[in-house]
C-alpha atoms as a PDB file:
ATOM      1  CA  UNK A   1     -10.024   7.836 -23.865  1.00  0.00           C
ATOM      2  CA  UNK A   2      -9.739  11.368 -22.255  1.00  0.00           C
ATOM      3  CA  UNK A   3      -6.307  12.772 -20.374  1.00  0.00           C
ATOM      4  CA  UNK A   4      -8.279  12.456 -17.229  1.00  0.00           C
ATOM      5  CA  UNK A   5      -9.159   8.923 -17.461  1.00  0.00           C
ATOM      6  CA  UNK A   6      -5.083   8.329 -18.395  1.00  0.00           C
ATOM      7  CA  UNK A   7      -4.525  10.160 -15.337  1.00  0.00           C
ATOM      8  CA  UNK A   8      -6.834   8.134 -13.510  1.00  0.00           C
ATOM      9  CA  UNK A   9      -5.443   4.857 -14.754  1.00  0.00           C
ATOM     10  CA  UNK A  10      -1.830   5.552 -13.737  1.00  0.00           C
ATOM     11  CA  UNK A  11      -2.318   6.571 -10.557  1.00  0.00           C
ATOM     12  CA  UNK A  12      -4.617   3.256  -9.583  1.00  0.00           C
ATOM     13  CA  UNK A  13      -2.179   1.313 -11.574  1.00  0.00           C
ATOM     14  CA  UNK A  14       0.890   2.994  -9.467  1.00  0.00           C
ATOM     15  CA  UNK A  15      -1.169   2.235  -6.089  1.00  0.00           C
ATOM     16  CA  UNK A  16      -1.514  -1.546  -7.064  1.00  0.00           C
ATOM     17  CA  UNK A  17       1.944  -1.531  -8.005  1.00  0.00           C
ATOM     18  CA  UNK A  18       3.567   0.145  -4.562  1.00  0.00           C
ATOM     19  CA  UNK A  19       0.237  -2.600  -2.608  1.00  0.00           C
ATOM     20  CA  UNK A  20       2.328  -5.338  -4.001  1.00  0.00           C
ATOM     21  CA  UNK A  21       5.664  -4.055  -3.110  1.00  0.00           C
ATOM     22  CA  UNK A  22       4.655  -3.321   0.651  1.00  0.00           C
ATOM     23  CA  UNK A  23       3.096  -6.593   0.783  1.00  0.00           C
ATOM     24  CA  UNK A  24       6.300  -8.307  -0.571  1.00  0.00           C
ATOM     25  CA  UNK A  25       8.877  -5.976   1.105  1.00  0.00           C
ATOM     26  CA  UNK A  26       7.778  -5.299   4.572  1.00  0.00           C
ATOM     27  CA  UNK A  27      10.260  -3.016   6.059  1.00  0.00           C
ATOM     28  CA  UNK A  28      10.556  -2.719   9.375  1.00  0.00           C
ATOM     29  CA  UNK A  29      12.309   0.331   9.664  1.00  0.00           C
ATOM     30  CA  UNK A  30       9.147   3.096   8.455  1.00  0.00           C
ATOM     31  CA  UNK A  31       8.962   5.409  11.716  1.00  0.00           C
ATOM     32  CA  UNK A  32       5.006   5.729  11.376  1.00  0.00           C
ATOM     33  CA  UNK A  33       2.681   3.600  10.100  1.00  0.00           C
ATOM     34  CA  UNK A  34      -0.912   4.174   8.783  1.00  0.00           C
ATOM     35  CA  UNK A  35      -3.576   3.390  11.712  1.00  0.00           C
ATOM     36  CA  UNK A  36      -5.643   0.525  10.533  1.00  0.00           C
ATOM     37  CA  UNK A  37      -8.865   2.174  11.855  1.00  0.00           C
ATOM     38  CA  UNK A  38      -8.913   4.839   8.794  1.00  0.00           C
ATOM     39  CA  UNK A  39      -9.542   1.961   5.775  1.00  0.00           C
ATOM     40  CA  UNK A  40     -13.148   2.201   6.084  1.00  0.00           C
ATOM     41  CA  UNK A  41     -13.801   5.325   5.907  1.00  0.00           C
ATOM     42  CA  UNK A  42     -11.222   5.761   3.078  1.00  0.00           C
ATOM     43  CA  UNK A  43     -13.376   2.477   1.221  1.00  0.00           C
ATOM     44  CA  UNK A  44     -16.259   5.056   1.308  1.00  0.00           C
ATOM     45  CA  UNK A  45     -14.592   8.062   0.803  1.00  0.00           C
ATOM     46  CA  UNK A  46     -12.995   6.037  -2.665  1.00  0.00           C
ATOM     47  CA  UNK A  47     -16.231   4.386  -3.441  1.00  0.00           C
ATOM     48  CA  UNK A  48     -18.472   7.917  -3.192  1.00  0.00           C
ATOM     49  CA  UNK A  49     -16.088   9.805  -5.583  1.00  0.00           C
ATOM     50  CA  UNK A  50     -15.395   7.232  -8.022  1.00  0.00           C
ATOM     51  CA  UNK A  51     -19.063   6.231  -8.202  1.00  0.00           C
ATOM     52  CA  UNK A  52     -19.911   9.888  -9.037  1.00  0.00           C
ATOM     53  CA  UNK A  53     -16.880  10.382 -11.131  1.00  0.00           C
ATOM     54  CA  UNK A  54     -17.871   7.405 -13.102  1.00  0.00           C
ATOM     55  CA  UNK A  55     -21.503   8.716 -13.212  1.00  0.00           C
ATOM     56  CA  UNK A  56     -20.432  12.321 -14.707  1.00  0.00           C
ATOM     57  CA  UNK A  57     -17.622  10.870 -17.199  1.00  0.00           C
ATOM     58  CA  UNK A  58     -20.318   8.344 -18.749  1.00  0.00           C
ATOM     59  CA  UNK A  59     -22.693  11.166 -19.291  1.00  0.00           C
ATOM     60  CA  UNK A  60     -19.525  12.856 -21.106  1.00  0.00           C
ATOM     61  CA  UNK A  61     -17.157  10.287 -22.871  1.00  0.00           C
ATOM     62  CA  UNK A  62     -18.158   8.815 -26.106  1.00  0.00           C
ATOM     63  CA  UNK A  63     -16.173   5.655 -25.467  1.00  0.00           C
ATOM     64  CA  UNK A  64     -17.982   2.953 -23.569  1.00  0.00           C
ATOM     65  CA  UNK A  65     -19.413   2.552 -20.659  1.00  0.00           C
ATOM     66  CA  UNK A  66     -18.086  -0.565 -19.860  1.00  0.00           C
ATOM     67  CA  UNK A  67     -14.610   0.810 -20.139  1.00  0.00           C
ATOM     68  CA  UNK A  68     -15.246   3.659 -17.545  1.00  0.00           C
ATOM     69  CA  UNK A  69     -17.044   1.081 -15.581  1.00  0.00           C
ATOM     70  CA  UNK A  70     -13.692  -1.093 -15.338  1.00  0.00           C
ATOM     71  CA  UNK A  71     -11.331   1.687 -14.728  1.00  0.00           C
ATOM     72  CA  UNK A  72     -13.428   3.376 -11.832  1.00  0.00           C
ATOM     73  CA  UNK A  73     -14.695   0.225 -10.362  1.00  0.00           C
ATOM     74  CA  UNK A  74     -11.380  -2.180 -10.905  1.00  0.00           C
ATOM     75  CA  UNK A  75      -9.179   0.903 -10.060  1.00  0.00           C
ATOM     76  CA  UNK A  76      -9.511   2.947  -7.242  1.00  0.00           C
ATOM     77  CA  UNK A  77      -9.722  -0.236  -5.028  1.00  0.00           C
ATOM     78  CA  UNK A  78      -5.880  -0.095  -5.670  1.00  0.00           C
ATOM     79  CA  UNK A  79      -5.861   2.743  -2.994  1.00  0.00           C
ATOM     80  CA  UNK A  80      -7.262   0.537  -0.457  1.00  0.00           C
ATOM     81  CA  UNK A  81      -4.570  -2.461  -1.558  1.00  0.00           C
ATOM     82  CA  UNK A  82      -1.871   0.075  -0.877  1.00  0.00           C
ATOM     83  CA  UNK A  83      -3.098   1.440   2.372  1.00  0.00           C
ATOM     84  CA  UNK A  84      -4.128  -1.934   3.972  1.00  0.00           C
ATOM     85  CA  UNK A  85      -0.355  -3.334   2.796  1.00  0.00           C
ATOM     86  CA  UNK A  86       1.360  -0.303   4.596  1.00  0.00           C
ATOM     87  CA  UNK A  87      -0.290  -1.360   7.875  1.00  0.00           C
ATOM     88  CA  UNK A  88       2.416  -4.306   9.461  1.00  0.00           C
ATOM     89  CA  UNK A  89       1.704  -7.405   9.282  1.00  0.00           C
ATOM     90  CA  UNK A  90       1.359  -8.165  12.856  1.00  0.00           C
ATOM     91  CA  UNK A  91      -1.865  -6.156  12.569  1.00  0.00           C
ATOM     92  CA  UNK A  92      -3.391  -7.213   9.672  1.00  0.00           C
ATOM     93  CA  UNK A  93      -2.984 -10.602  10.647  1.00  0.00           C
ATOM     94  CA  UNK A  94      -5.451 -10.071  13.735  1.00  0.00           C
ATOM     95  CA  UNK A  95      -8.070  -8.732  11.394  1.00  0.00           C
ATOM     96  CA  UNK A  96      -7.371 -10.853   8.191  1.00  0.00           C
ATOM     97  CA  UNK A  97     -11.399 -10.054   7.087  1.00  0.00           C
ATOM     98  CA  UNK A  98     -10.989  -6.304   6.846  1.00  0.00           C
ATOM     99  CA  UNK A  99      -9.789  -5.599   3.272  1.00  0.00           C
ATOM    100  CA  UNK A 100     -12.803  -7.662   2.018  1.00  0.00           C
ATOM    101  CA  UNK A 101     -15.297  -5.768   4.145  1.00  0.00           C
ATOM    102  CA  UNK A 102     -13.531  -2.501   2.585  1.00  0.00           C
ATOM    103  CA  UNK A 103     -14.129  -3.661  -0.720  1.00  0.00           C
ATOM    104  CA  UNK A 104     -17.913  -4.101   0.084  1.00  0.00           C
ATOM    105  CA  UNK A 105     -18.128  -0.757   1.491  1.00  0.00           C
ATOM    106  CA  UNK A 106     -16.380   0.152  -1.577  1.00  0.00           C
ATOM    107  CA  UNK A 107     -18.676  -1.407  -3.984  1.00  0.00           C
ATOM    108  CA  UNK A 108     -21.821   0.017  -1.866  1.00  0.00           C
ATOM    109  CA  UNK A 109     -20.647   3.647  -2.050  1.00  0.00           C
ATOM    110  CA  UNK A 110     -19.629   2.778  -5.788  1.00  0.00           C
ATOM    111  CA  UNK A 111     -23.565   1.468  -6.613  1.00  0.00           C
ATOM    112  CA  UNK A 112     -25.137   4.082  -4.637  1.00  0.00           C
ATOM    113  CA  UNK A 113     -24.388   7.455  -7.384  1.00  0.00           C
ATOM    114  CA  UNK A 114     -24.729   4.872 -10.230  1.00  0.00           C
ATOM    115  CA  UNK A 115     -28.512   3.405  -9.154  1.00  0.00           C
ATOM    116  CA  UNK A 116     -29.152   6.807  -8.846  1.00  0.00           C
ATOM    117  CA  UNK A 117     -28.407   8.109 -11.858  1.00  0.00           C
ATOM    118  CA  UNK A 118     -31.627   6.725 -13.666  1.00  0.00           C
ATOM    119  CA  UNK A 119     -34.185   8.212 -11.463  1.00  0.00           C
ATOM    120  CA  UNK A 120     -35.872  11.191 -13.072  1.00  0.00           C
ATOM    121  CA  UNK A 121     -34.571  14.283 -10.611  1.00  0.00           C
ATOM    122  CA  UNK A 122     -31.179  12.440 -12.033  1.00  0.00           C
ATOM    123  CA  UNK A 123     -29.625  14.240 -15.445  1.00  0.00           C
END
């Protein structure tokens, strides 16, 4: 395993960490709040780079690709965890469906650089 990939790895780890502490400790007191209509396009944004990252560091890193295939796929969705937890809870109760959606829109931005990868214009 590369430094970058450690790096990687502790900062989704920290991001689940802090999603389950916002979901847990909801404090009322936090003078702004994150608007709940930027977790899509932050599930694509997450999805696009960590697809590509994942495509580039498998054509790079001896190690397996199933390992870099966990850490970028099972990882970066921690961003998403901690964003959607920072919204209160009186809004995420009215859309209850939205962090699986984000997920999807996650794992669609995530397939799209790695199905492409194979084609021959790919490297």
């Amino acid at each position: 395993m590369k430094r970058f990939e450690a790096v990687v790895g502790g900062i989704c780890l920290g991001a689940w960490l802090l999603a389950a502490l916002f979901l847990f400790v909801q404090n009322s007191d936090f003078a702004r709040y994150p608007p709940p209509r930027g977790l899509f396009p932050l599930a694509a944004a997450t999805g696009w780079v960590a697809g590509n990252l994942y495509v580039v560091r498998s054509r790079l890193v001896p190690m397996g690709r199933r390992g870099l295939l966990s850490l970028y796929l099972g990882g970066p969705p921690g961003l998403l965890w901690l964003y959607w937890s920072m919204i209160p809870a009186t809004v995420r109760l009215q859309s209850p469906l939205a962090p699986i959606l984000a997920l999807g829109i996650f794992a669609v931005f995530f397939g799209v650089p790695v199905s492409l990868r194979s084609f021959p214009g790919g490297r």
